[in-house]
N, C-alpha and C. Protein backbone atom coordinates (compact mmCIF):
# COMPACT_ATOMS: atom_id res chain seq x y z
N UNK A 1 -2.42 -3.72 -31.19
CA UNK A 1 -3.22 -3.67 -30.00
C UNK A 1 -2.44 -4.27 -28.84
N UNK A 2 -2.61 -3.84 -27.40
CA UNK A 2 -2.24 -4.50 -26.40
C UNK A 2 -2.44 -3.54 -25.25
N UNK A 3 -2.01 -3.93 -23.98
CA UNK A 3 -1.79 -3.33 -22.46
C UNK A 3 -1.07 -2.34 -22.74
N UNK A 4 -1.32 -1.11 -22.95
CA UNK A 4 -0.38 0.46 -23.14
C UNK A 4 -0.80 1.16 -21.95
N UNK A 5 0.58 1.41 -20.84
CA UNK A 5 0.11 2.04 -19.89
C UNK A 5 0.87 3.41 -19.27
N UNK A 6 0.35 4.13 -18.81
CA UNK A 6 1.03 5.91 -19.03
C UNK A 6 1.21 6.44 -17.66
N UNK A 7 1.66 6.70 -17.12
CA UNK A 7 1.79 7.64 -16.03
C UNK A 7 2.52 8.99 -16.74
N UNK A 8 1.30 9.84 -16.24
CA UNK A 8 1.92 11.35 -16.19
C UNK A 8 2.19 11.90 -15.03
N UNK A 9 3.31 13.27 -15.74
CA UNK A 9 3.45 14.20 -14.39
C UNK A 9 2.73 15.68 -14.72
N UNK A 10 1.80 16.37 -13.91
CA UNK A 10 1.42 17.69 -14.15
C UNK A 10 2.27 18.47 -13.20
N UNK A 11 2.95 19.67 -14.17
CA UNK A 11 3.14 20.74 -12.99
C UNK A 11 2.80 21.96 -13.29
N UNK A 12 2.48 22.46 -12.60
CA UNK A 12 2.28 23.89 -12.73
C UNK A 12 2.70 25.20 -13.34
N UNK A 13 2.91 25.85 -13.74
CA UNK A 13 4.00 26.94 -14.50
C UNK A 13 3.35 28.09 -13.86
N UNK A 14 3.83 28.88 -12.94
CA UNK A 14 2.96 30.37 -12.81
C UNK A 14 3.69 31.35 -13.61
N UNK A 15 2.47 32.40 -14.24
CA UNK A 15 2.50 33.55 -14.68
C UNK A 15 3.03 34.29 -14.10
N UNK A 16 2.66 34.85 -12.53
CA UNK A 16 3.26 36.06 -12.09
C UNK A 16 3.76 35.95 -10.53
N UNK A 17 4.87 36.76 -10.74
CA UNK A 17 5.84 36.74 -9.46
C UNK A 17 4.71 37.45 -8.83
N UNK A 18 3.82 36.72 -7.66
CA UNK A 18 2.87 37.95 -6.92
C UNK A 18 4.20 38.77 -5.81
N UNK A 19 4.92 38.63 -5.50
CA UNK A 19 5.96 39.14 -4.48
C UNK A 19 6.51 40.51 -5.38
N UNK A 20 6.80 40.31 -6.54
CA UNK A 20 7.12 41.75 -7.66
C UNK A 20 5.84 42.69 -7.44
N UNK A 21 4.81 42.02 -7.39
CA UNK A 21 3.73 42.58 -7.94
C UNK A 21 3.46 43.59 -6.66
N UNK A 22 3.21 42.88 -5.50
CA UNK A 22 2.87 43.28 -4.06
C UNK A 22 4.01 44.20 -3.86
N UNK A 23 5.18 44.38 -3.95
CA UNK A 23 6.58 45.10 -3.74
C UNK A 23 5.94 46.47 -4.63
N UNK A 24 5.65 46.26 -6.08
CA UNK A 24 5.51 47.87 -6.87
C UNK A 24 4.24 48.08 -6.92
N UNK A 25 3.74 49.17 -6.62
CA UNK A 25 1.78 49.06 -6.92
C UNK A 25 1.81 49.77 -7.83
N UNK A 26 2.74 50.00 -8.36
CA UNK A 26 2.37 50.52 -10.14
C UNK A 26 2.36 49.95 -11.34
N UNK A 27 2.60 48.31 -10.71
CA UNK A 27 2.41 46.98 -12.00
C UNK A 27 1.40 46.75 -11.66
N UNK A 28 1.39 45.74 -12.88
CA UNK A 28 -0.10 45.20 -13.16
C UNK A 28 0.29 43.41 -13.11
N UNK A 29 -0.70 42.53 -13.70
CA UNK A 29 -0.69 41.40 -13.67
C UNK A 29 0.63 41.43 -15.35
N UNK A 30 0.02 42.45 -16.21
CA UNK A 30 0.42 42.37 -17.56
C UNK A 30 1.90 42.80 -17.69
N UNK A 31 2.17 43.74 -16.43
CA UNK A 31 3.62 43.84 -16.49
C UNK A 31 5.36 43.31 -16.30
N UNK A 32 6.20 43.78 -17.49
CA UNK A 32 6.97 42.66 -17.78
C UNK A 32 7.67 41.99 -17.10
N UNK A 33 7.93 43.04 -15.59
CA UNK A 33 8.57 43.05 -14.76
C UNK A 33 7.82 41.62 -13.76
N UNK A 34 6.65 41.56 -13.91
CA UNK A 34 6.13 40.32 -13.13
C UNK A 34 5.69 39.19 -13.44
N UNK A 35 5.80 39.31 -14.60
CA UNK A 35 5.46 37.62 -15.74
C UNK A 35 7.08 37.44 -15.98
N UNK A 36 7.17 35.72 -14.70
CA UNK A 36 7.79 35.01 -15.09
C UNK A 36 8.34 34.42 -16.69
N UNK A 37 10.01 34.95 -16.47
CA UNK A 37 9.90 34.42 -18.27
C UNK A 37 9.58 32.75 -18.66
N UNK A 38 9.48 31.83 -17.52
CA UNK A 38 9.17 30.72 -18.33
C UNK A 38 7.74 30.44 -18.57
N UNK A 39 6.95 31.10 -18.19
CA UNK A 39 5.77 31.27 -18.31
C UNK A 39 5.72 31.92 -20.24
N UNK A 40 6.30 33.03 -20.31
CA UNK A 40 6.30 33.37 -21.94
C UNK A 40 6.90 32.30 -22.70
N UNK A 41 7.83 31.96 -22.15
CA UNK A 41 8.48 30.82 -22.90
C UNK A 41 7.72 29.48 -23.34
N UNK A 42 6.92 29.17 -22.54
CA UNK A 42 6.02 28.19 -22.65
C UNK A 42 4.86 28.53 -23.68
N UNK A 43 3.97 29.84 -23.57
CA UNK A 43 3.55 29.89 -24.53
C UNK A 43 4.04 30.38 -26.02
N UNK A 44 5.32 31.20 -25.85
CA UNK A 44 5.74 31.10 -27.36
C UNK A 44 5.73 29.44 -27.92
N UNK A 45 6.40 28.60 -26.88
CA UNK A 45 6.60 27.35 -27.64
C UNK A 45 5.21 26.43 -28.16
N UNK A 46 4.17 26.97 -26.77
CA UNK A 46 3.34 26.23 -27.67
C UNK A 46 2.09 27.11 -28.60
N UNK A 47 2.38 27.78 -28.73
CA UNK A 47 1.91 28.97 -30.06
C UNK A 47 0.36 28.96 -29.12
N UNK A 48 0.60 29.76 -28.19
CA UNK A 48 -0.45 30.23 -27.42
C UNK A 48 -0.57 31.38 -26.53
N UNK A 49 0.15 32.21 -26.77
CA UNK A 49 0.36 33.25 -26.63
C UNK A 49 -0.89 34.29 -26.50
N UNK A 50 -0.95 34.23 -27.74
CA UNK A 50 -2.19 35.67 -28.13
C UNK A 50 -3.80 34.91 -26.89
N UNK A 51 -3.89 33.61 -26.78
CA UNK A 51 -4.76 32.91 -26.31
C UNK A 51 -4.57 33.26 -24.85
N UNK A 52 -3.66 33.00 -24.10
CA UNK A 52 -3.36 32.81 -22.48
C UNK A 52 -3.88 33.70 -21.89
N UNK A 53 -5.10 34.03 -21.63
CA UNK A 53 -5.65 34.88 -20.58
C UNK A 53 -5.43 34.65 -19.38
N UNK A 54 -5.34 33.61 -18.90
CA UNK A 54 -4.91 32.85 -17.78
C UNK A 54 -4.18 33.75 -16.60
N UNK A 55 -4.72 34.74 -15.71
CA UNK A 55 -3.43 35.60 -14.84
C UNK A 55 -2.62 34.73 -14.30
N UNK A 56 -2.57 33.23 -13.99
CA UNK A 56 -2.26 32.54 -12.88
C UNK A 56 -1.21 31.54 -13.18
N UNK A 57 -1.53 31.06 -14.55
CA UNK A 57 -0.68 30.60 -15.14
C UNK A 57 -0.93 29.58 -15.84
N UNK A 58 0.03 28.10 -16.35
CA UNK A 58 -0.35 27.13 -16.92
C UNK A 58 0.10 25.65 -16.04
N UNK A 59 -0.94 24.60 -17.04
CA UNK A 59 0.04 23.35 -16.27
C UNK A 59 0.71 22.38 -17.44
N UNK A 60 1.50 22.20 -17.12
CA UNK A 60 2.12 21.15 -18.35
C UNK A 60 2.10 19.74 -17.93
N UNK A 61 1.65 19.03 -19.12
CA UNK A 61 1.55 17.81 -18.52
C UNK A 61 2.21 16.53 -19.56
N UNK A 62 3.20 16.08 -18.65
CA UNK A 62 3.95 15.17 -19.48
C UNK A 62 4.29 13.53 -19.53
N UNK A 63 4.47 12.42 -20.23
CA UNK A 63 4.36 11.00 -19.90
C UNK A 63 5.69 10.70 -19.49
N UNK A 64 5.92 10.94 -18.03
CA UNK A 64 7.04 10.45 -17.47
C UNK A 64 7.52 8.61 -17.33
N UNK A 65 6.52 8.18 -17.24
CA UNK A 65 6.52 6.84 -17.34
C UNK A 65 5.96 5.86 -18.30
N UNK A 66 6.63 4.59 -18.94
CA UNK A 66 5.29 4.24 -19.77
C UNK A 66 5.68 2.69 -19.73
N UNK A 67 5.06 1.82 -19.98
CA UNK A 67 4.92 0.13 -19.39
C UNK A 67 3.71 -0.20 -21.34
N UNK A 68 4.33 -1.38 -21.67
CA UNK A 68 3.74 -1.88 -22.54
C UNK A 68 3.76 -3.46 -21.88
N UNK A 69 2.24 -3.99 -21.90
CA UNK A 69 2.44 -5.33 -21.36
C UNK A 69 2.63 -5.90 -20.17
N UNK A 70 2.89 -4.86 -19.43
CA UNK A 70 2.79 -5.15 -18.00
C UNK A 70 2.27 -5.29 -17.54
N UNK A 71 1.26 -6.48 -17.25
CA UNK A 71 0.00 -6.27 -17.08
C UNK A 71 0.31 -6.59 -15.16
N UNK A 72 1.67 -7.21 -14.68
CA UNK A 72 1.93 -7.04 -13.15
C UNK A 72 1.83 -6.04 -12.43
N UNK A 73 2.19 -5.08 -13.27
CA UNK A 73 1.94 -3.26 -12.92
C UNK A 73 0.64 -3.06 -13.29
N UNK A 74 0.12 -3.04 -14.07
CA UNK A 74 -1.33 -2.67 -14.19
C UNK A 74 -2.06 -2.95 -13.25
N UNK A 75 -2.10 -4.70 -12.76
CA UNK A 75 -2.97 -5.09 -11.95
C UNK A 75 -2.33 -4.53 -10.53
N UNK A 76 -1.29 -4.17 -10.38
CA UNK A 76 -0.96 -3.22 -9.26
C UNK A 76 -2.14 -1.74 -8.83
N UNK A 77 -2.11 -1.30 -9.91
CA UNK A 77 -2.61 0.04 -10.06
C UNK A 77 -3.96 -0.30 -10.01
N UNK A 78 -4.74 -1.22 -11.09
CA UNK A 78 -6.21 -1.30 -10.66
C UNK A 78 -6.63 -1.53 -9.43
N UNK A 79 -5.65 -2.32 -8.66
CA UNK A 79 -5.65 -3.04 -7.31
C UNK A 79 -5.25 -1.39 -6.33
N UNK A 80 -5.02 -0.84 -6.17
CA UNK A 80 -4.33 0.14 -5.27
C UNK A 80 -4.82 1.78 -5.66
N UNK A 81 -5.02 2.35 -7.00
CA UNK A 81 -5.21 3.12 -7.24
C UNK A 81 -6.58 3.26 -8.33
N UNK A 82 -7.20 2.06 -8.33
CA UNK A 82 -8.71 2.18 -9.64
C UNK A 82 -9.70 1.82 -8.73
N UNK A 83 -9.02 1.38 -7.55
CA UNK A 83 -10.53 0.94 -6.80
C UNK A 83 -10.81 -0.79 -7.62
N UNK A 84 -10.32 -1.30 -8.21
CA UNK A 84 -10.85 -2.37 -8.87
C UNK A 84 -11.13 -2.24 -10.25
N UNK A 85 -11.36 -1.22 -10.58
CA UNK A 85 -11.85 -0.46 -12.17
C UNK A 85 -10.94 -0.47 -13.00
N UNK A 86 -10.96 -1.45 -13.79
CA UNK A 86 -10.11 -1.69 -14.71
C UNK A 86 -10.88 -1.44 -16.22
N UNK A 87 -10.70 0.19 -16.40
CA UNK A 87 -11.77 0.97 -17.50
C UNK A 87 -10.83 1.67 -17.93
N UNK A 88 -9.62 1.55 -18.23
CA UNK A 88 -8.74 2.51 -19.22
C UNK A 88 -9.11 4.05 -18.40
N UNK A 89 -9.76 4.51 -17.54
CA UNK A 89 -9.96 5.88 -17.30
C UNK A 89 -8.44 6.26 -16.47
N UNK A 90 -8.64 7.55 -16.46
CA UNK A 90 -6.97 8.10 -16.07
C UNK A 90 -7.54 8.68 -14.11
N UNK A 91 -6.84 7.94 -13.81
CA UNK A 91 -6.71 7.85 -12.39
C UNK A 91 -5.55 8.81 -11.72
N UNK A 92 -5.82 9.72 -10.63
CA UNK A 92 -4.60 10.46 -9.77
C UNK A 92 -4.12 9.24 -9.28
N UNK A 93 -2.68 9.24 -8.63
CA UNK A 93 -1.40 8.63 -8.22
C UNK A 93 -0.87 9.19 -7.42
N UNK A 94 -1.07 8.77 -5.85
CA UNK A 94 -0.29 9.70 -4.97
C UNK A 94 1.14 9.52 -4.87
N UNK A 95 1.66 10.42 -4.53
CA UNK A 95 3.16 10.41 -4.89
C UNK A 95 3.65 8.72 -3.33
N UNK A 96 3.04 8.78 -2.43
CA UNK A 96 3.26 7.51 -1.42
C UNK A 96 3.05 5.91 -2.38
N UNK A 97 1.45 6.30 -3.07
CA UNK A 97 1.53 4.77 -3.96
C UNK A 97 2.53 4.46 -4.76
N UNK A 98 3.16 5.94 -5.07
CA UNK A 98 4.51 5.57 -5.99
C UNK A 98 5.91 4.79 -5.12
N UNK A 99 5.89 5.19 -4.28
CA UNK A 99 6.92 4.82 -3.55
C UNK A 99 6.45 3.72 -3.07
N UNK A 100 5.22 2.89 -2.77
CA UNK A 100 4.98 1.65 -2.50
C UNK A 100 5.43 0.95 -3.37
N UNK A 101 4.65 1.28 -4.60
CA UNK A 101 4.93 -0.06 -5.94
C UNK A 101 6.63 0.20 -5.99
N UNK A 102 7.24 1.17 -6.01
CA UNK A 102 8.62 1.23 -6.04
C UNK A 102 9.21 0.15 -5.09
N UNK A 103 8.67 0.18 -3.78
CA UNK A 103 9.22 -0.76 -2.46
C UNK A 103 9.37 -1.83 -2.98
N UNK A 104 7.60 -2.22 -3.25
CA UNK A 104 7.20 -3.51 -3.93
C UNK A 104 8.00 -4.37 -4.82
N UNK A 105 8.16 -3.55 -5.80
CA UNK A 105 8.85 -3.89 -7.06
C UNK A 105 10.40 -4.26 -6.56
N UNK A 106 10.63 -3.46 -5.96
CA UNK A 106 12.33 -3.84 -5.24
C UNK A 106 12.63 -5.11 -4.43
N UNK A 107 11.57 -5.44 -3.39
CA UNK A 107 11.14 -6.32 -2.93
C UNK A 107 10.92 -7.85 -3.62
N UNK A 108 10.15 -7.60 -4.36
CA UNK A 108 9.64 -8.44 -5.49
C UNK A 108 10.89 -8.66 -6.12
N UNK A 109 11.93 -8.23 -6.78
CA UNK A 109 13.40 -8.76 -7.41
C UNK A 109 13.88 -9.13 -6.52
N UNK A 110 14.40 -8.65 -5.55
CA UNK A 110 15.54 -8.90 -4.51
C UNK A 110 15.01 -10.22 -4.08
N UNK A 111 13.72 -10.71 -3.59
CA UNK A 111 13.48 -12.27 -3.19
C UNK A 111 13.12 -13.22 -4.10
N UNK A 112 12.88 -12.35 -5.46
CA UNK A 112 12.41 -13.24 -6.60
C UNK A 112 11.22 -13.72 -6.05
N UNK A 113 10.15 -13.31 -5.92
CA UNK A 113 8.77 -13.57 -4.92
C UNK A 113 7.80 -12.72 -6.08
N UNK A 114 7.41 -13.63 -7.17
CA UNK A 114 6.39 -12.90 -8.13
C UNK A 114 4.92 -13.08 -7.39
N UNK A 115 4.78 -13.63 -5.94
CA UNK A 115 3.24 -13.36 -5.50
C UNK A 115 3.39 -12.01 -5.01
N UNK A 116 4.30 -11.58 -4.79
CA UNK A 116 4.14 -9.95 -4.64
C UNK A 116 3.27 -9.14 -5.50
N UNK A 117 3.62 -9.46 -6.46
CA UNK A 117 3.29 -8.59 -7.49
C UNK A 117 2.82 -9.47 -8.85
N UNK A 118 1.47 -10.27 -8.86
CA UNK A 118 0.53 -11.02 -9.53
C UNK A 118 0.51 -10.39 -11.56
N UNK A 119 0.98 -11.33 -12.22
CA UNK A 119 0.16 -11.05 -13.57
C UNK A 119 -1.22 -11.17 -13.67
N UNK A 120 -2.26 -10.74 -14.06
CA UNK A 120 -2.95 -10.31 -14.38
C UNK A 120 -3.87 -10.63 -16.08
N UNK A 121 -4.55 -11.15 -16.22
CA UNK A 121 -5.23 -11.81 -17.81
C UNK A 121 -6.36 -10.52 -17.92
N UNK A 122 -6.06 -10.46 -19.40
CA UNK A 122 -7.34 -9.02 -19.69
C UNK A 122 -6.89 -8.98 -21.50
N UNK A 123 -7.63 -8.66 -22.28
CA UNK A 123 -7.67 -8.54 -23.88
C UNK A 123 -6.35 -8.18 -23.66
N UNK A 124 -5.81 -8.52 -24.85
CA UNK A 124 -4.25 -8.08 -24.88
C UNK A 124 -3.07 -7.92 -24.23
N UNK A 125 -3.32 -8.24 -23.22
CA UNK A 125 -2.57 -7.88 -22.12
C UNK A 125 -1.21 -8.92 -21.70
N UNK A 126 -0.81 -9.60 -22.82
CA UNK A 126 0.75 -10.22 -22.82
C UNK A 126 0.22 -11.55 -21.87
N UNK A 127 1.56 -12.03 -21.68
CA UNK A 127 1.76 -13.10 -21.40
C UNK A 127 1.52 -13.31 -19.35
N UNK A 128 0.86 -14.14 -18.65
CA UNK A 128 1.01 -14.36 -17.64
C UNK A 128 2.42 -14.93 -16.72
N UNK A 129 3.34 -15.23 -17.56
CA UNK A 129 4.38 -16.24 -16.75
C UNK A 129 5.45 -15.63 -16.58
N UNK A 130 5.92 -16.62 -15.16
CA UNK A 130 6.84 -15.50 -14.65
C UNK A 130 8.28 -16.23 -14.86
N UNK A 131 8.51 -14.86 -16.00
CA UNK A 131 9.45 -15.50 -17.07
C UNK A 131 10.68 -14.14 -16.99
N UNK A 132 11.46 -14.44 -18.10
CA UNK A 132 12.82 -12.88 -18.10
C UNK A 132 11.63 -11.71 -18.15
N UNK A 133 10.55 -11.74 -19.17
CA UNK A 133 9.88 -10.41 -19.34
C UNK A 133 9.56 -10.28 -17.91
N UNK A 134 8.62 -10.93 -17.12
CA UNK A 134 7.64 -10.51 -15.99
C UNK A 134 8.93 -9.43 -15.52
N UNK A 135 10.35 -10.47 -14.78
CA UNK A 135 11.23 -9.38 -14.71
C UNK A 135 12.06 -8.25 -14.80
N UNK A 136 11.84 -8.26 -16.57
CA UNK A 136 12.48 -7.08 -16.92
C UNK A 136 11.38 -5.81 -16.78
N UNK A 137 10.05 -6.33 -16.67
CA UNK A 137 9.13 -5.12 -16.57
C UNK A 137 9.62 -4.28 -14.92
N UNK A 138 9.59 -5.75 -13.96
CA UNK A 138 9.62 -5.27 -12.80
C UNK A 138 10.79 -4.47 -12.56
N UNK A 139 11.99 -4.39 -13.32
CA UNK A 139 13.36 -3.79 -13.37
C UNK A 139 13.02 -2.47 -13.66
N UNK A 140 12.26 -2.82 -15.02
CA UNK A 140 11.96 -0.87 -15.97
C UNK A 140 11.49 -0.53 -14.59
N UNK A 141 10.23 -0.79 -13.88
CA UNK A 141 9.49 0.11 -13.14
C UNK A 141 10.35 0.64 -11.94
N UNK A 142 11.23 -0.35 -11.54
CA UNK A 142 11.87 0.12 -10.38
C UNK A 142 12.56 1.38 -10.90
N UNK A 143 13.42 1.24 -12.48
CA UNK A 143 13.86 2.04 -12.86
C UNK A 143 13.51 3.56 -13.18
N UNK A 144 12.23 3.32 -13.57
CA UNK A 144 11.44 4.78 -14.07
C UNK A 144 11.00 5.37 -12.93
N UNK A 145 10.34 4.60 -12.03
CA UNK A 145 9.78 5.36 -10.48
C UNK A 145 11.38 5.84 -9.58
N UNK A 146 12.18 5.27 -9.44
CA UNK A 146 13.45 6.03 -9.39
C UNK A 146 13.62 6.94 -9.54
N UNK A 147 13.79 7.12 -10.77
CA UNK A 147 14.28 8.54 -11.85
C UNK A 147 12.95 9.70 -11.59
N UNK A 148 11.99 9.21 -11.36
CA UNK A 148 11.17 10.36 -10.90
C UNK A 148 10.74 10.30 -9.49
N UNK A 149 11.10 9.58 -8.73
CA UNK A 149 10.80 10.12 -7.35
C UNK A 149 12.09 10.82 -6.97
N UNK A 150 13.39 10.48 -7.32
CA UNK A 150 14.57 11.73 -7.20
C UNK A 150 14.49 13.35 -7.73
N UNK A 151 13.47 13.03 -8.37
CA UNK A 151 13.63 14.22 -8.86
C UNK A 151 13.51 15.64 -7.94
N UNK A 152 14.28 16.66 -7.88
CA UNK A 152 14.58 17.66 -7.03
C UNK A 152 12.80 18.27 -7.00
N UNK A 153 11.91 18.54 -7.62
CA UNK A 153 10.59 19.16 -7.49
C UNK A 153 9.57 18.35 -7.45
N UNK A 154 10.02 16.61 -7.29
CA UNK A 154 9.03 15.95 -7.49
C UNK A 154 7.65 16.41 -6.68
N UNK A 155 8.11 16.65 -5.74
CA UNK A 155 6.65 17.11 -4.52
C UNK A 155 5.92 18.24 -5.24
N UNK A 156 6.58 19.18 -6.25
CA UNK A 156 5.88 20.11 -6.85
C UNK A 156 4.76 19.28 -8.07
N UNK A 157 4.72 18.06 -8.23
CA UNK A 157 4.24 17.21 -9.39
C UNK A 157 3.15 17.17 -9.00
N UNK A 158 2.15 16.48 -9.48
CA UNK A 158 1.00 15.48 -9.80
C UNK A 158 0.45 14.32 -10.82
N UNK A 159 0.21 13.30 -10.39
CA UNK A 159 0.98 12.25 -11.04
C UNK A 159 -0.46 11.69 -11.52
N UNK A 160 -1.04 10.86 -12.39
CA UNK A 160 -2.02 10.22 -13.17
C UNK A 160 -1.42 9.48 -13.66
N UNK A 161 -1.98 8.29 -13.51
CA UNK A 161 -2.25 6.54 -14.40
C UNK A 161 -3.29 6.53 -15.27
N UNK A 162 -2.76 6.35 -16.26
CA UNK A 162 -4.33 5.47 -17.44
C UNK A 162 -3.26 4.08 -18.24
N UNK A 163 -4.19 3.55 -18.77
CA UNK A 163 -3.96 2.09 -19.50
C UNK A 163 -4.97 2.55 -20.81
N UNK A 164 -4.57 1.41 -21.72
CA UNK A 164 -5.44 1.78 -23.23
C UNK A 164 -4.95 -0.13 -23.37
N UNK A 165 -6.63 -0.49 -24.13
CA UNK A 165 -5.84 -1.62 -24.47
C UNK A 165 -7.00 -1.91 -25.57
């Protein structure tokens, strides 16, 4: 048991090139010529194929980020993105709050200033003191929000927080 906390990314996958489609008026939605192949690719892989009625397409959704014990980041997120609600429910994440706690977190090392960014007491939820861990959490996060705010399609994303504890 403890503070297990997730950020996902959703993106989108479309089915059909509408620009193919609008160009020939003798395709259809079903034709091969206008279903994107990563769109098939996705459902061969996830054996959903015969299922995908979907004309429009799919979303995939994956745990780009993940924090055990952090409860400095957590209480970030309940504080900024739960409204106060600290209920394990899975919360949207605007791609700006990401780049705050990113600031934050950078901020927060570079002056060594842990009132920036407060531990937090809750069932399981690790240790309060601001010790090598408090910092190495604050390192991962700078690290992981990095690696996905560079990312070349990040703006194509959508991002969700939940906690489990």
């Amino acid at each position: 048991m403890g503070l297990d906390m997730y950020l996902t990314a959703t993106k989108r996958v479309d089915k059909i090139n509408w620009g193919a489609l609008q160009e020939d008026k003798e395709l259809n939605y079903n034709s091969p010529q206008v279903i994107y192949p990563q769109f098939n690719n996705l459902m061969e892989l996830t054996q959903l194929k015969d299922v995908a009625t979907d004309i429009y397409g799919a979303s995939v959704e994956v745990t780009c980020a993940y924090w055990r014990k952090a409860n400095q980041i957590h209480n970030w997120f309940v504080v900024n993105v739960q409204h106060g609600e600290d209920n394990c429910g899975q919360y949207e994440v605007w791609h700006e709050q990401l780049k705050e706690l990113l600031t934050l977190c950078q901020k927060a090392l570079d002056e060594r200033n842990p009132s920036l960014l407060m531990p937090s007491e809750g069932p399981f939820f690790g240790g309060t003191d601001i010790d090598q861990y408090y910092w190495k959490d604050i390192k991962d996060t700078i690290e992981q929000l990095s690696r996905i705010l560079a990312l070349p399609d990040v703006n194509d994303l959508s991002f969700n927080y939940q906690s489990s504890w």
